[in-house]
Protein backbone atom coordinates (compact mmCIF):
# COMPACT_ATOMS: atom_id res chain seq x y z
CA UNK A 1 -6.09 39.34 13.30
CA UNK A 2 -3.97 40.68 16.26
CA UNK A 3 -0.42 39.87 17.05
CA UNK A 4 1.39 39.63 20.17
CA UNK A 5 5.22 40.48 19.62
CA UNK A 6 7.66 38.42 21.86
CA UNK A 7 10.94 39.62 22.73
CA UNK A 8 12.66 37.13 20.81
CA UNK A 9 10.50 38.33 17.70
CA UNK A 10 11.08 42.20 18.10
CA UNK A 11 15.03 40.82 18.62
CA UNK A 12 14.77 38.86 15.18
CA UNK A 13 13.46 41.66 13.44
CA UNK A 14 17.15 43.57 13.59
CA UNK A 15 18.18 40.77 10.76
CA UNK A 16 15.94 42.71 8.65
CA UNK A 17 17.88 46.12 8.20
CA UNK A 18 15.47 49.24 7.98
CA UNK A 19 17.66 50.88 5.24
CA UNK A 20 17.50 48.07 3.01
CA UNK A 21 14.05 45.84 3.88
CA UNK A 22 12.20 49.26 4.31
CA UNK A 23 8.39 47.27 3.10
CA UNK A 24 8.77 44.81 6.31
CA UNK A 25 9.29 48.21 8.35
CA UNK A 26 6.30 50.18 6.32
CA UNK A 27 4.12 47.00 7.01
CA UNK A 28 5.15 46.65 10.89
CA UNK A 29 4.10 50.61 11.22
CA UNK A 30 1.09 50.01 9.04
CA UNK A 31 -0.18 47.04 11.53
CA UNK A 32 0.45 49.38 14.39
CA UNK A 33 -1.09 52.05 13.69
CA UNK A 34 -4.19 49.28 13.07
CA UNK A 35 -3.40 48.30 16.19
CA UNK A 36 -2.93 44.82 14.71
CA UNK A 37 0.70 44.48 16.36
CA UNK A 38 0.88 45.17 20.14
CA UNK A 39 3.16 44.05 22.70
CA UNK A 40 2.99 44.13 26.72
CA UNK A 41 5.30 46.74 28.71
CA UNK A 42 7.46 43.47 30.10
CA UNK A 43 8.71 43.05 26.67
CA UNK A 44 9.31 46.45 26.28
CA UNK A 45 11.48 46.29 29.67
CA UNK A 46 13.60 42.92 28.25
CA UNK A 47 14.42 44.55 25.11
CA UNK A 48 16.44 47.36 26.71
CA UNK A 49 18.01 45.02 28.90
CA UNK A 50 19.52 42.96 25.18
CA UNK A 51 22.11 43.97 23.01
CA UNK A 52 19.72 44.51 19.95
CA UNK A 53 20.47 46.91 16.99
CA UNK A 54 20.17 50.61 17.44
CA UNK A 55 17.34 50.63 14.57
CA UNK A 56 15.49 48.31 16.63
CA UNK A 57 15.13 49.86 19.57
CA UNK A 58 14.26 53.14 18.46
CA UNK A 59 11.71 51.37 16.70
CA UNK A 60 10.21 50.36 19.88
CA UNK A 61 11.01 53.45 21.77
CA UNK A 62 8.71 55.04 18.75
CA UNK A 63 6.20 52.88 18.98
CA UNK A 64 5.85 52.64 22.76
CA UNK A 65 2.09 52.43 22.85
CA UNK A 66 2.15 48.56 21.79
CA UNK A 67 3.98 47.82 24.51
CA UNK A 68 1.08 47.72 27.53
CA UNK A 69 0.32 47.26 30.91
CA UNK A 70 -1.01 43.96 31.72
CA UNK A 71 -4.51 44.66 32.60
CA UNK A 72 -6.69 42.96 35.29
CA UNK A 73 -8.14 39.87 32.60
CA UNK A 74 -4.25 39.63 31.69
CA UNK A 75 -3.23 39.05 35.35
CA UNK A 76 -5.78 37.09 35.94
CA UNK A 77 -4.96 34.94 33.00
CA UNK A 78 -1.28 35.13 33.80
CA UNK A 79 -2.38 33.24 37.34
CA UNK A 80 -4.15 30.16 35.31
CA UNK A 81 -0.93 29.53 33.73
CA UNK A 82 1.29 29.55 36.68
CA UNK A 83 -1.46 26.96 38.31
CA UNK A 84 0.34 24.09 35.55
CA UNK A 85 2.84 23.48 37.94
CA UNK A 86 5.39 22.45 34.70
CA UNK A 87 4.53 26.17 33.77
CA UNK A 88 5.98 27.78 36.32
CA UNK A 89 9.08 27.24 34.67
CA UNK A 90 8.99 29.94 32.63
CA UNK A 91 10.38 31.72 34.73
CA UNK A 92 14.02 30.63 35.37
CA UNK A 93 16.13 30.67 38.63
CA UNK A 94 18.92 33.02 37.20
CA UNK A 95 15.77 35.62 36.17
CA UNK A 96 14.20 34.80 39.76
CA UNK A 97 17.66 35.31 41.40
CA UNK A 98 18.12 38.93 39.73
CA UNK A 99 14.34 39.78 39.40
CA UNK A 100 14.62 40.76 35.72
CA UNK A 101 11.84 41.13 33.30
CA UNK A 102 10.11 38.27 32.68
CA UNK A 103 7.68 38.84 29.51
CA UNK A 104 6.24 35.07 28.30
CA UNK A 105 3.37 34.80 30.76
CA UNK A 106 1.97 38.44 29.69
CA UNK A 107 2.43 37.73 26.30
CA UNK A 108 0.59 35.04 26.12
CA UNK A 109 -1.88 36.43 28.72
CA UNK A 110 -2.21 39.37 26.06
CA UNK A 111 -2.89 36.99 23.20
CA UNK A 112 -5.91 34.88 25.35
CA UNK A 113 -7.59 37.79 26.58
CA UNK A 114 -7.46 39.57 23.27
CA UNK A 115 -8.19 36.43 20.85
CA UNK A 116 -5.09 37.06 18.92
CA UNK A 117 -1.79 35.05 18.05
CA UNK A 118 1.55 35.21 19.56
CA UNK A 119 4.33 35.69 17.56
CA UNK A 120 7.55 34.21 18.94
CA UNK A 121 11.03 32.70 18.08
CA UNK A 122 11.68 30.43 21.26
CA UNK A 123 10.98 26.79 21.60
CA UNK A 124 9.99 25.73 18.73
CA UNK A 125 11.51 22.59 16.55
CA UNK A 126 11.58 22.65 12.72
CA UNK A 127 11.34 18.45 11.28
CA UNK A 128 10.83 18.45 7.99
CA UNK A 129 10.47 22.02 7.67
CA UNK A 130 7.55 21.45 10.35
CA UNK A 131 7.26 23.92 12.87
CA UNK A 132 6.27 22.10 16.16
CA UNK A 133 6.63 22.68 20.48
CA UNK A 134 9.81 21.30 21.53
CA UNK A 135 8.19 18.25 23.31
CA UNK A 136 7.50 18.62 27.29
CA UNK A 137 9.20 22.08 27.21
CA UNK A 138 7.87 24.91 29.33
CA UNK A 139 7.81 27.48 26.22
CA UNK A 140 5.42 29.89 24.86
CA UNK A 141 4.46 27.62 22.14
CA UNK A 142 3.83 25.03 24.83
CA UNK A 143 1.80 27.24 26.68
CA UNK A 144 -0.32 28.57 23.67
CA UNK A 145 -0.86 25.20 22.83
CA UNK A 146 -2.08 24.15 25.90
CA UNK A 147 -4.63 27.28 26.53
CA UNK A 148 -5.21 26.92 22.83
CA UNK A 149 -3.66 30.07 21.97
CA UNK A 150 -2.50 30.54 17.97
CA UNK A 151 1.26 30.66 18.23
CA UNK A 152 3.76 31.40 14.83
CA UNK A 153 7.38 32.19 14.34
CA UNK A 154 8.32 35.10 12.51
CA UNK A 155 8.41 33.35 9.31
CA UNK A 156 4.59 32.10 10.00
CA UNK A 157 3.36 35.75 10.98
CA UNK A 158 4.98 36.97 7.69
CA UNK A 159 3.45 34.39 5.85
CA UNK A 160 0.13 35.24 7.34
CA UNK A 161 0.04 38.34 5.92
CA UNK A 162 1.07 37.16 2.88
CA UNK A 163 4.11 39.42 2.56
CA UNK A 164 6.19 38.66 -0.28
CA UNK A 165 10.02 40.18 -1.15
């Protein structure tokens, strides 16, 4: 199965030290280099606009070839999603006002076009130790769920792969 890396994702990742959780880091290069784990350049472009650990973005900088141009299918796809007038949301006034990177759409444009599962930490709820959509939010897992698009958190994506510590 492919993965689609959201910002937020890549962002969480810094919790996870590479000096001391060095088997999450060997398994992240190991689904690279599979090219299981892939990103789009947008994401790429918000990540060195965040105040994320040092590790972390060298990590991406080192693995720059996940993070891809949208192709035609992806811009295409992007398009459908902005036609749900409640979608067009996700993309917010401040981000419209300063025209900075906007990566949801092309990440979940990726996923579609490429049959694989987004991997996100934004919008979701936890009841019960449930992870759900927040309700009527315009979110990736809102989106994905809409365009019936697999969608996990971190957590779920590690739990996919059955990764154990």
């Amino acid at each position: 199965m492919i993965y689609v890396f959201d910002t937020s994702s890549i962002h969480a990742l810094q919790h996870f030290y590479p000096s001391v959780f060095k088997s999450i880091w060997g398994d992240l290069d190991i689904l690279v280099q599979k090219e299981l784990l892939t990103s789009t350049r947008e994401v790429f472009n918000e990540l060195e606009r965040q105040a994320i650990s040092a590790e972390v973005l060298q990590w991406s900088k080192d693995n720059k070839q996940i993070f891809t141009t949208p192709t035609n299918s992806e811009l295409q796809f992007v398009a459908t999603i902005f036609q749900v007038k409640h979608f067009q949301a996700l993309i917010g006034k401040q981000q419209q006002l300063k025209g900075t990177p906007v990566a949801d759409p092309f990440v979940i444009a990726k996923a579609k076009v490429a049959n694989a599962t987004v991997v996100t930490e934004e919008g979701w709820l936890r009841p019960n130790d449930t992870l759900t959509p927040k309700p009527n939010a315009a979110k990736i897992p809102n989106v994905c769920a809409h365009f019936n698009v697999p969608c996990v958190d971190l957590e779920g994506f590690m739990r996919l792969q059955e990764w154990t510590f």
